[in-house]
C-alpha atoms as a PDB file:
ATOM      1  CA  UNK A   1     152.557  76.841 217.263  1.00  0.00           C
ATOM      2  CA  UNK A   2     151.124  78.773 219.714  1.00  0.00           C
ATOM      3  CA  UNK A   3     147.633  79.183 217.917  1.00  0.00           C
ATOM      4  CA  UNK A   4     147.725  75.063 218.012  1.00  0.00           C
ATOM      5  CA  UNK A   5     148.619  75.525 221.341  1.00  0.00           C
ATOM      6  CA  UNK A   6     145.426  77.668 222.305  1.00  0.00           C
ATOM      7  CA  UNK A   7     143.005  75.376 219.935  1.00  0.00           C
ATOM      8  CA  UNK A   8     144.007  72.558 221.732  1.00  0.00           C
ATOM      9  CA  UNK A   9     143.125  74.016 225.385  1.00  0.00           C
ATOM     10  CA  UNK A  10     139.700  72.996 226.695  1.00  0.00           C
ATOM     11  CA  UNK A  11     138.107  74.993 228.629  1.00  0.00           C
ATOM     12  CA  UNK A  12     135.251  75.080 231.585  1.00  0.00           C
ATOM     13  CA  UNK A  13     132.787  76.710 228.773  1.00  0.00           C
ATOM     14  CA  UNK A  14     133.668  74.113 226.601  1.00  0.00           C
ATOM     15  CA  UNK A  15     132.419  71.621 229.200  1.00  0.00           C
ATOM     16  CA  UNK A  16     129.398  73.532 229.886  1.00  0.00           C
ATOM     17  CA  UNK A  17     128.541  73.471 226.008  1.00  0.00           C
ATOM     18  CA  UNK A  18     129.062  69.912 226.065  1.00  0.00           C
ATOM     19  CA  UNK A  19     126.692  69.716 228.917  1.00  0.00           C
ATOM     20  CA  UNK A  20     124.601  71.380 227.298  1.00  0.00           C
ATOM     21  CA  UNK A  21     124.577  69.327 223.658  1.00  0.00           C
ATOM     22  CA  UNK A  22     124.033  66.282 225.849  1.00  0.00           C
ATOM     23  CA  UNK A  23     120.554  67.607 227.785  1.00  0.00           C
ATOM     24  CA  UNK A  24     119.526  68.889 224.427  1.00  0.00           C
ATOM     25  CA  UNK A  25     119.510  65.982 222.091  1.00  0.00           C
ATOM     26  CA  UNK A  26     119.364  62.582 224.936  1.00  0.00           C
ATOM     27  CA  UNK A  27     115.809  63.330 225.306  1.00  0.00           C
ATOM     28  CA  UNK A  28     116.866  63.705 229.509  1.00  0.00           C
ATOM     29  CA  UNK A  29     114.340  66.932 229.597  1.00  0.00           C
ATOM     30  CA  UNK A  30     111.620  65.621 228.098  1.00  0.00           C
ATOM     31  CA  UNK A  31     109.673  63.993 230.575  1.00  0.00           C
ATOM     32  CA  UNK A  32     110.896  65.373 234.139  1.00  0.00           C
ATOM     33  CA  UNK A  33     108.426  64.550 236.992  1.00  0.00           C
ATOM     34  CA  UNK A  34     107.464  67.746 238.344  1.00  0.00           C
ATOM     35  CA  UNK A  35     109.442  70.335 235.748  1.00  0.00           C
ATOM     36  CA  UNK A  36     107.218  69.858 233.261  1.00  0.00           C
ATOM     37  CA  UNK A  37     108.342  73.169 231.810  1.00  0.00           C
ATOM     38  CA  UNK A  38     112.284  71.671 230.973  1.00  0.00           C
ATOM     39  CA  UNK A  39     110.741  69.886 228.280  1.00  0.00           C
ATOM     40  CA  UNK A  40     111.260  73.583 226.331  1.00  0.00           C
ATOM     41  CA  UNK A  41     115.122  72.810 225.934  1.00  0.00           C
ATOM     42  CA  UNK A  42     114.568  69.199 224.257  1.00  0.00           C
ATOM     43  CA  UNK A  43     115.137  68.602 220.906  1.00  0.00           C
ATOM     44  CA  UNK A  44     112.276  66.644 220.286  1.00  0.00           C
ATOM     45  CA  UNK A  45     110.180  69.000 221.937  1.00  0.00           C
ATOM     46  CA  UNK A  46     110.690  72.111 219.865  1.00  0.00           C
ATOM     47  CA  UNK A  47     110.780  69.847 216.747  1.00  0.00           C
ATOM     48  CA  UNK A  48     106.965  69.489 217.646  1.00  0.00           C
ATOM     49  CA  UNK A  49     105.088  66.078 216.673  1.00  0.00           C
ATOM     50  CA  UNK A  50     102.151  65.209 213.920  1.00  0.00           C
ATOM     51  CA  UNK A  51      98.607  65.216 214.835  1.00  0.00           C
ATOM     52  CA  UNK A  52      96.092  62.842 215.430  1.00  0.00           C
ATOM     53  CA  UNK A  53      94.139  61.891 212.389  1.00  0.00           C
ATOM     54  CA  UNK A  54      90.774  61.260 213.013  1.00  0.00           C
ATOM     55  CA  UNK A  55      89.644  60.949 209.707  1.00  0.00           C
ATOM     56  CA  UNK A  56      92.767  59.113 207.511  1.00  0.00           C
ATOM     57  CA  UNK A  57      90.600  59.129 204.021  1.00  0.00           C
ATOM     58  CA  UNK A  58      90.802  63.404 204.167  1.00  0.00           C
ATOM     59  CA  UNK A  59      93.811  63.934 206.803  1.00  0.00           C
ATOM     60  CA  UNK A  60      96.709  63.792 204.314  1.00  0.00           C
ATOM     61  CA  UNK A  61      99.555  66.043 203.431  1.00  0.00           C
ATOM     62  CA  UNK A  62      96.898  66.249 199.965  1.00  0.00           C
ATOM     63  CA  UNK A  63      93.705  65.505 201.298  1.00  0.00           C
ATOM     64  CA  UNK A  64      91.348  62.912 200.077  1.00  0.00           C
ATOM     65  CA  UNK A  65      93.168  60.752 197.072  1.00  0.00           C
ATOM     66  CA  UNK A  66      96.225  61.986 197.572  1.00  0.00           C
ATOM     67  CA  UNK A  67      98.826  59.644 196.007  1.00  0.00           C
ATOM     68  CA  UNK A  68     102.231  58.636 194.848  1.00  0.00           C
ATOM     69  CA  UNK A  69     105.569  60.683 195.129  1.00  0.00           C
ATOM     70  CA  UNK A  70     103.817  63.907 195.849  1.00  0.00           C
ATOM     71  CA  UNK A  71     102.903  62.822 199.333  1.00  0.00           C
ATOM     72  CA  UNK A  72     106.236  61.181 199.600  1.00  0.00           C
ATOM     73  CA  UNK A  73     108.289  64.642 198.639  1.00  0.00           C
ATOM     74  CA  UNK A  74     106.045  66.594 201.365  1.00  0.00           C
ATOM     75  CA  UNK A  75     107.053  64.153 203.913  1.00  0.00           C
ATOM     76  CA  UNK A  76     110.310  64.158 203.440  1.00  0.00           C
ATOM     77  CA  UNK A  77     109.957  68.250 203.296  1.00  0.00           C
ATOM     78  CA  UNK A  78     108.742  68.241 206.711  1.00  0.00           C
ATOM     79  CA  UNK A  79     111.499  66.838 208.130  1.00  0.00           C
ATOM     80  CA  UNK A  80     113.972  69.667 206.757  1.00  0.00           C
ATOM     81  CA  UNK A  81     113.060  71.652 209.823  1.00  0.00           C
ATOM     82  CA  UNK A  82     114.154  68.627 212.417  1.00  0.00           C
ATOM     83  CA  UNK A  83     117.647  68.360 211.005  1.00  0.00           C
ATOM     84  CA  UNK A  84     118.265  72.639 210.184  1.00  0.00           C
ATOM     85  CA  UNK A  85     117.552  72.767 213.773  1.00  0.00           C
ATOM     86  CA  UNK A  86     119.734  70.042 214.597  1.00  0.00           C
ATOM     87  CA  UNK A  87     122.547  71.002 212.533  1.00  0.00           C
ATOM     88  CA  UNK A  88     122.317  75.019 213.910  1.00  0.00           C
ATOM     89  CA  UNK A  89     122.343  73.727 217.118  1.00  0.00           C
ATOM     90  CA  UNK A  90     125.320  71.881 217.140  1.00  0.00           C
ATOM     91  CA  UNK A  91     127.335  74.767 215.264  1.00  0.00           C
ATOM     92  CA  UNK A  92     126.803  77.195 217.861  1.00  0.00           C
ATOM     93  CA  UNK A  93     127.457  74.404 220.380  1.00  0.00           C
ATOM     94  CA  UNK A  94     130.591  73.620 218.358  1.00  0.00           C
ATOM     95  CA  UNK A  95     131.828  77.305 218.465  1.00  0.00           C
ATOM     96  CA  UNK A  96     131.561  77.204 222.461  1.00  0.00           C
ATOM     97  CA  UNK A  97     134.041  74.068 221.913  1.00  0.00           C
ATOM     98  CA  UNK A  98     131.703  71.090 222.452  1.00  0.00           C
ATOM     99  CA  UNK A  99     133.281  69.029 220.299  1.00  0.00           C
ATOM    100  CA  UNK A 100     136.534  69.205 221.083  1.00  0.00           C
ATOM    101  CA  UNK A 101     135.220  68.286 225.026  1.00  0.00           C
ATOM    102  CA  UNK A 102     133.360  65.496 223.548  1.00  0.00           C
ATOM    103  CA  UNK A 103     136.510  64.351 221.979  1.00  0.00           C
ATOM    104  CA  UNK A 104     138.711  64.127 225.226  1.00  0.00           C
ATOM    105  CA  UNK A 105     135.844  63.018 227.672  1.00  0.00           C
ATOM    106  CA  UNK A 106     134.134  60.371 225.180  1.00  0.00           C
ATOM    107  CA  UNK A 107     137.267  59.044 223.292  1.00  0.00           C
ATOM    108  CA  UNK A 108     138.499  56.411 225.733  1.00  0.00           C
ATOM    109  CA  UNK A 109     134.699  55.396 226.244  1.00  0.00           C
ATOM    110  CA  UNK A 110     134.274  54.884 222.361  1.00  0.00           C
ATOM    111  CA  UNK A 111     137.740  53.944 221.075  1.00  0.00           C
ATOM    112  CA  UNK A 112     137.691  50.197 223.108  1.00  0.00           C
ATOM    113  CA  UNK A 113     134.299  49.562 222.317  1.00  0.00           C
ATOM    114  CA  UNK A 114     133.583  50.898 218.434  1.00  0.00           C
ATOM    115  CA  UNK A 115     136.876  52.028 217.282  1.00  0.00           C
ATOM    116  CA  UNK A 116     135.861  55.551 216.776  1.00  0.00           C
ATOM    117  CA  UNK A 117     136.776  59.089 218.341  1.00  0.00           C
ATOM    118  CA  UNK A 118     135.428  60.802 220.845  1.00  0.00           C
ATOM    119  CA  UNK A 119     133.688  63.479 218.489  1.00  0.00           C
ATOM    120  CA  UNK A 120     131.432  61.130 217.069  1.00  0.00           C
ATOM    121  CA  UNK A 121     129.697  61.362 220.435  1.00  0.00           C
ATOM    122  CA  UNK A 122     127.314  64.171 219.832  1.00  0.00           C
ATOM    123  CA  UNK A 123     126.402  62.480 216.213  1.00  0.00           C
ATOM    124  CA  UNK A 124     125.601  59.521 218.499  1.00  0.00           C
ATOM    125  CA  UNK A 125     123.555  61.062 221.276  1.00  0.00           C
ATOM    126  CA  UNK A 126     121.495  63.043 218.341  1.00  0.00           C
ATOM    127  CA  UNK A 127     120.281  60.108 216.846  1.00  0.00           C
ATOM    128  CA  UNK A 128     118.454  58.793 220.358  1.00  0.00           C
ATOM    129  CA  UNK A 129     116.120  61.482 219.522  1.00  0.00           C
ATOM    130  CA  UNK A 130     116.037  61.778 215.379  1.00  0.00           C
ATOM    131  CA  UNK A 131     117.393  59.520 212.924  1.00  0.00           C
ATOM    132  CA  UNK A 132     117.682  62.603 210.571  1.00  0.00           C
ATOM    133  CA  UNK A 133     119.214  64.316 212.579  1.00  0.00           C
ATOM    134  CA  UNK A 134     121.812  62.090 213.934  1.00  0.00           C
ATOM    135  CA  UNK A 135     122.623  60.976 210.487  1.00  0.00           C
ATOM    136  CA  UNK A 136     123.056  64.658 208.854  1.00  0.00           C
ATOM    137  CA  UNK A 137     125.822  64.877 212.072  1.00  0.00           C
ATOM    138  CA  UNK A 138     127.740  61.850 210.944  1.00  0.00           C
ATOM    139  CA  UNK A 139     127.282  62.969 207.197  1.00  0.00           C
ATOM    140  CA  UNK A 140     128.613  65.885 208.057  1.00  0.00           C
ATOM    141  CA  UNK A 141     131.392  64.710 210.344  1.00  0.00           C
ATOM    142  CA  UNK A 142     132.427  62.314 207.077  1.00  0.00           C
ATOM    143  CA  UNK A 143     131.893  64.935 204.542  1.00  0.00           C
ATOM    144  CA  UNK A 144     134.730  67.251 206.705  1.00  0.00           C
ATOM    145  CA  UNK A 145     137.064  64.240 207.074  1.00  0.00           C
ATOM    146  CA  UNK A 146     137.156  63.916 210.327  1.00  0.00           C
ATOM    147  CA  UNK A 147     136.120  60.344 210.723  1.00  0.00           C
ATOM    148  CA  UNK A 148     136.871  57.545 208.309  1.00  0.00           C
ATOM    149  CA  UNK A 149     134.827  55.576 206.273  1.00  0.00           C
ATOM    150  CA  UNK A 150     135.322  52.592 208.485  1.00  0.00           C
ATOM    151  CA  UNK A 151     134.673  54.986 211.278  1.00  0.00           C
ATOM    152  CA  UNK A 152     131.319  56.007 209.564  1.00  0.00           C
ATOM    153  CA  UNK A 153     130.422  52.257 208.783  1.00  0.00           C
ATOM    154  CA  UNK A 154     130.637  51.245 212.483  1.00  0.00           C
ATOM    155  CA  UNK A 155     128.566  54.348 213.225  1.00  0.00           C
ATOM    156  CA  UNK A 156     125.921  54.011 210.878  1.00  0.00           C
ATOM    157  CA  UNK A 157     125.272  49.953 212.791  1.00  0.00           C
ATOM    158  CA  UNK A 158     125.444  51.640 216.009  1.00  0.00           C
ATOM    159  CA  UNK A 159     122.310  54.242 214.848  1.00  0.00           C
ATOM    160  CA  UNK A 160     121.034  51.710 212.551  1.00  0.00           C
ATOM    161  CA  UNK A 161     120.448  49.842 215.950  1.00  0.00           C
ATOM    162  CA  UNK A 162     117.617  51.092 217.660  1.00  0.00           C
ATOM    163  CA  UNK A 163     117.158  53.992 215.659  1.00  0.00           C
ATOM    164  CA  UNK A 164     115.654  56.577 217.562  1.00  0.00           C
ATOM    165  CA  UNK A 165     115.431  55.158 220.298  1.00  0.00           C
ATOM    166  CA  UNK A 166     114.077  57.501 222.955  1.00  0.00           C
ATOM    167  CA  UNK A 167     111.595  58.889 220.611  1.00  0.00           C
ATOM    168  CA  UNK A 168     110.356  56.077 219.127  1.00  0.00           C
ATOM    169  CA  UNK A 169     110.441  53.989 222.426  1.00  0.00           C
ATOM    170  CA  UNK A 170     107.992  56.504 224.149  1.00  0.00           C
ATOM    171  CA  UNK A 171     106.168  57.836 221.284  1.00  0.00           C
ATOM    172  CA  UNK A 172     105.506  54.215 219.862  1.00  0.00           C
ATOM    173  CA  UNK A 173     106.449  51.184 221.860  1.00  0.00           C
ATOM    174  CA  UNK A 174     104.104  53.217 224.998  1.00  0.00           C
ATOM    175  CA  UNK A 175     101.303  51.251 223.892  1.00  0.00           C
ATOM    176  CA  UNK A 176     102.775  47.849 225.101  1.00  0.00           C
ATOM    177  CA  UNK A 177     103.402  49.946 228.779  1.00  0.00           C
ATOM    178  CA  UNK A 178     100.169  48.384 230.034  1.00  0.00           C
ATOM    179  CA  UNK A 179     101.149  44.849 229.815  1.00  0.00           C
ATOM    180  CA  UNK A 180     105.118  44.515 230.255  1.00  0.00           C
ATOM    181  CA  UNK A 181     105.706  42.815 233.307  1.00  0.00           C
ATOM    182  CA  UNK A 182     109.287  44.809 234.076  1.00  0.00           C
ATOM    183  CA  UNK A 183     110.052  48.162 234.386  1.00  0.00           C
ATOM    184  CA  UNK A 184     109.880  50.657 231.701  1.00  0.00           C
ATOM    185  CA  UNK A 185     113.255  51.255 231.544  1.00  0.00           C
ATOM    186  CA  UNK A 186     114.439  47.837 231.701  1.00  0.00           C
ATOM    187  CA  UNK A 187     113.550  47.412 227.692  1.00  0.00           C
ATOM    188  CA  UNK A 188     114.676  51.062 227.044  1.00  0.00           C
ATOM    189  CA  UNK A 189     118.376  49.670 228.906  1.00  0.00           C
ATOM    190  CA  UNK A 190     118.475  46.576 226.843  1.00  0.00           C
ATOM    191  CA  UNK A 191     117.642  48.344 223.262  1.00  0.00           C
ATOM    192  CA  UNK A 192     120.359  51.156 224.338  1.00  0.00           C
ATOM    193  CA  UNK A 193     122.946  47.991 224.795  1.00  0.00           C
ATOM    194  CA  UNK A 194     122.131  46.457 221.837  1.00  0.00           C
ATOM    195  CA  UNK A 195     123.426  49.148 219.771  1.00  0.00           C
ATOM    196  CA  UNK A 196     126.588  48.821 221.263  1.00  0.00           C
ATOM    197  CA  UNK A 197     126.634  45.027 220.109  1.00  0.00           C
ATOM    198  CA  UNK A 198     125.678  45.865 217.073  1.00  0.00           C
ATOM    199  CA  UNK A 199     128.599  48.703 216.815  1.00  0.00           C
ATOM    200  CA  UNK A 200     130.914  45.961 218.021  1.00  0.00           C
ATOM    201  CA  UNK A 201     129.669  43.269 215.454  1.00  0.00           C
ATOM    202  CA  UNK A 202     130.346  45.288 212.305  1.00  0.00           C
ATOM    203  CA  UNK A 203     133.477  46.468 213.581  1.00  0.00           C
ATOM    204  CA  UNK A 204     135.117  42.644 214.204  1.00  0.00           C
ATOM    205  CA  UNK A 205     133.749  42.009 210.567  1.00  0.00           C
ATOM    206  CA  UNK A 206     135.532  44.878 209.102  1.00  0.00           C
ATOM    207  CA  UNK A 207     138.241  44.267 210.764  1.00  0.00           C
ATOM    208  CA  UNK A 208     138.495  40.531 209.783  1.00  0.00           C
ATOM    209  CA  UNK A 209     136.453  39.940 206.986  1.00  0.00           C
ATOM    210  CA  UNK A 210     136.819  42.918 205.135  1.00  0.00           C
ATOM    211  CA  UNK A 211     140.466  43.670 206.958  1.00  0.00           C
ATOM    212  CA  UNK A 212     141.728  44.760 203.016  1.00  0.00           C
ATOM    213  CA  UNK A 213     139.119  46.726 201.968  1.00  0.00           C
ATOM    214  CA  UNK A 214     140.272  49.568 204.425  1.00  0.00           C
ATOM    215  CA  UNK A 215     144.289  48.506 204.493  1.00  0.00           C
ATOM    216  CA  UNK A 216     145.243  51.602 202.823  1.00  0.00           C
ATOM    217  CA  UNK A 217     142.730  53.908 204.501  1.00  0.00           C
ATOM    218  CA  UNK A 218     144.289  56.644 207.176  1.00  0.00           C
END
């Protein structure tokens, strides 16, 4: 009882891990004006970024004629290193009780909106960064039982949403800056709230259209 007791207690490092997990994988340290040198404790950052190919014909993970599931299989290699990191990461973070914080502080956030706990956050806040990597979290988080299938349904709309969405919103979608007529961050705001919608919609259709296909699940 009393070893419950203590795994139960949060504490202020706990916090500070959380803290930490968050400024890692949002993507907040990427780009800050004047502290260029933050951008060494983002995710995206150390996971590094492909090249400019100046000549398409030769550049290729085989060079000039390089074809069919061979290229395929080295792509998908190269992004083994993106979610390792990821996952390492979040187990030392984990350890320092990160989880457990994100539980309590993002639970009654989560549990009104999408019907999931509080330690889904980190999965969550991953996957603004890396797809991969947010969905190795949440396979992960299923794999261990602690979320539900339902739980990992609603989940997998909210990252399916906007997947990426700092990374790809900056590292893509910057060359349409030049001629939006709003802020930048007025389309980054929008996307981020759409994934919440999404999240939302699946959950009201599995809890009404496919109410009995998770009756029986705990």
């Amino acid at each position: 009882m009393e070893q419950e007791k203590n795994e139960g207690r949060i504490g202020v490092v706990a916090y500070i891990a959380l803290a930490v997990a968050i400024l890692f994988f949002s993507g907040f340290l990427m780009k800050v004006e004047g502290m260029k040198w933050l951008s060494a404790f983002d995710f995206t950052t150390l996971t590094g970024a492909f090249g400019t190919m100046k000549d398409p014909a030769k550049n290729t993970f085989l060079g000039a004629g390089g074809v069919s599931a061979k290229a395929g299989f080295l792509f998908a290699l190269s992004l083994a290193p993106t979610v390792m990191l990821a996952l390492g990461a979040l187990e030392v973070l984990t350890h320092y009780g990160a989880i457990r914080a994100a539980h309590k502080m993002l639970t009654p956030f989560l549990q009104p909106l999408l019907s999931i706990p509080g330690k889904t956050g980190l999965a969550l806040i991953t996957d603004l960064q890396s797809t991969d990597a947010g969905a190795a979290l949440t396979k992960e988080l299923y794999d261990e039982g602690e979320i539900t299938k339902k739980e990992l349904t609603i989940m997998g709309a909210w990252q399916y949403t906007g997947a990426g969405l700092i990374n790809n919103y900056f590292a893509i979608g910057s060359a349409l800056f030049s001629v939006l007529k709003a802020p930048i961050i007025v389309p980054l705001f929008l996307m981020f709230i759409m994934k919440f919608v999404g999240g939302m919609f699946v959950r009201f259709v599995l809890n009404t259209v496919y109410k009995e296909d998770f009756r029986n699940e705990q």
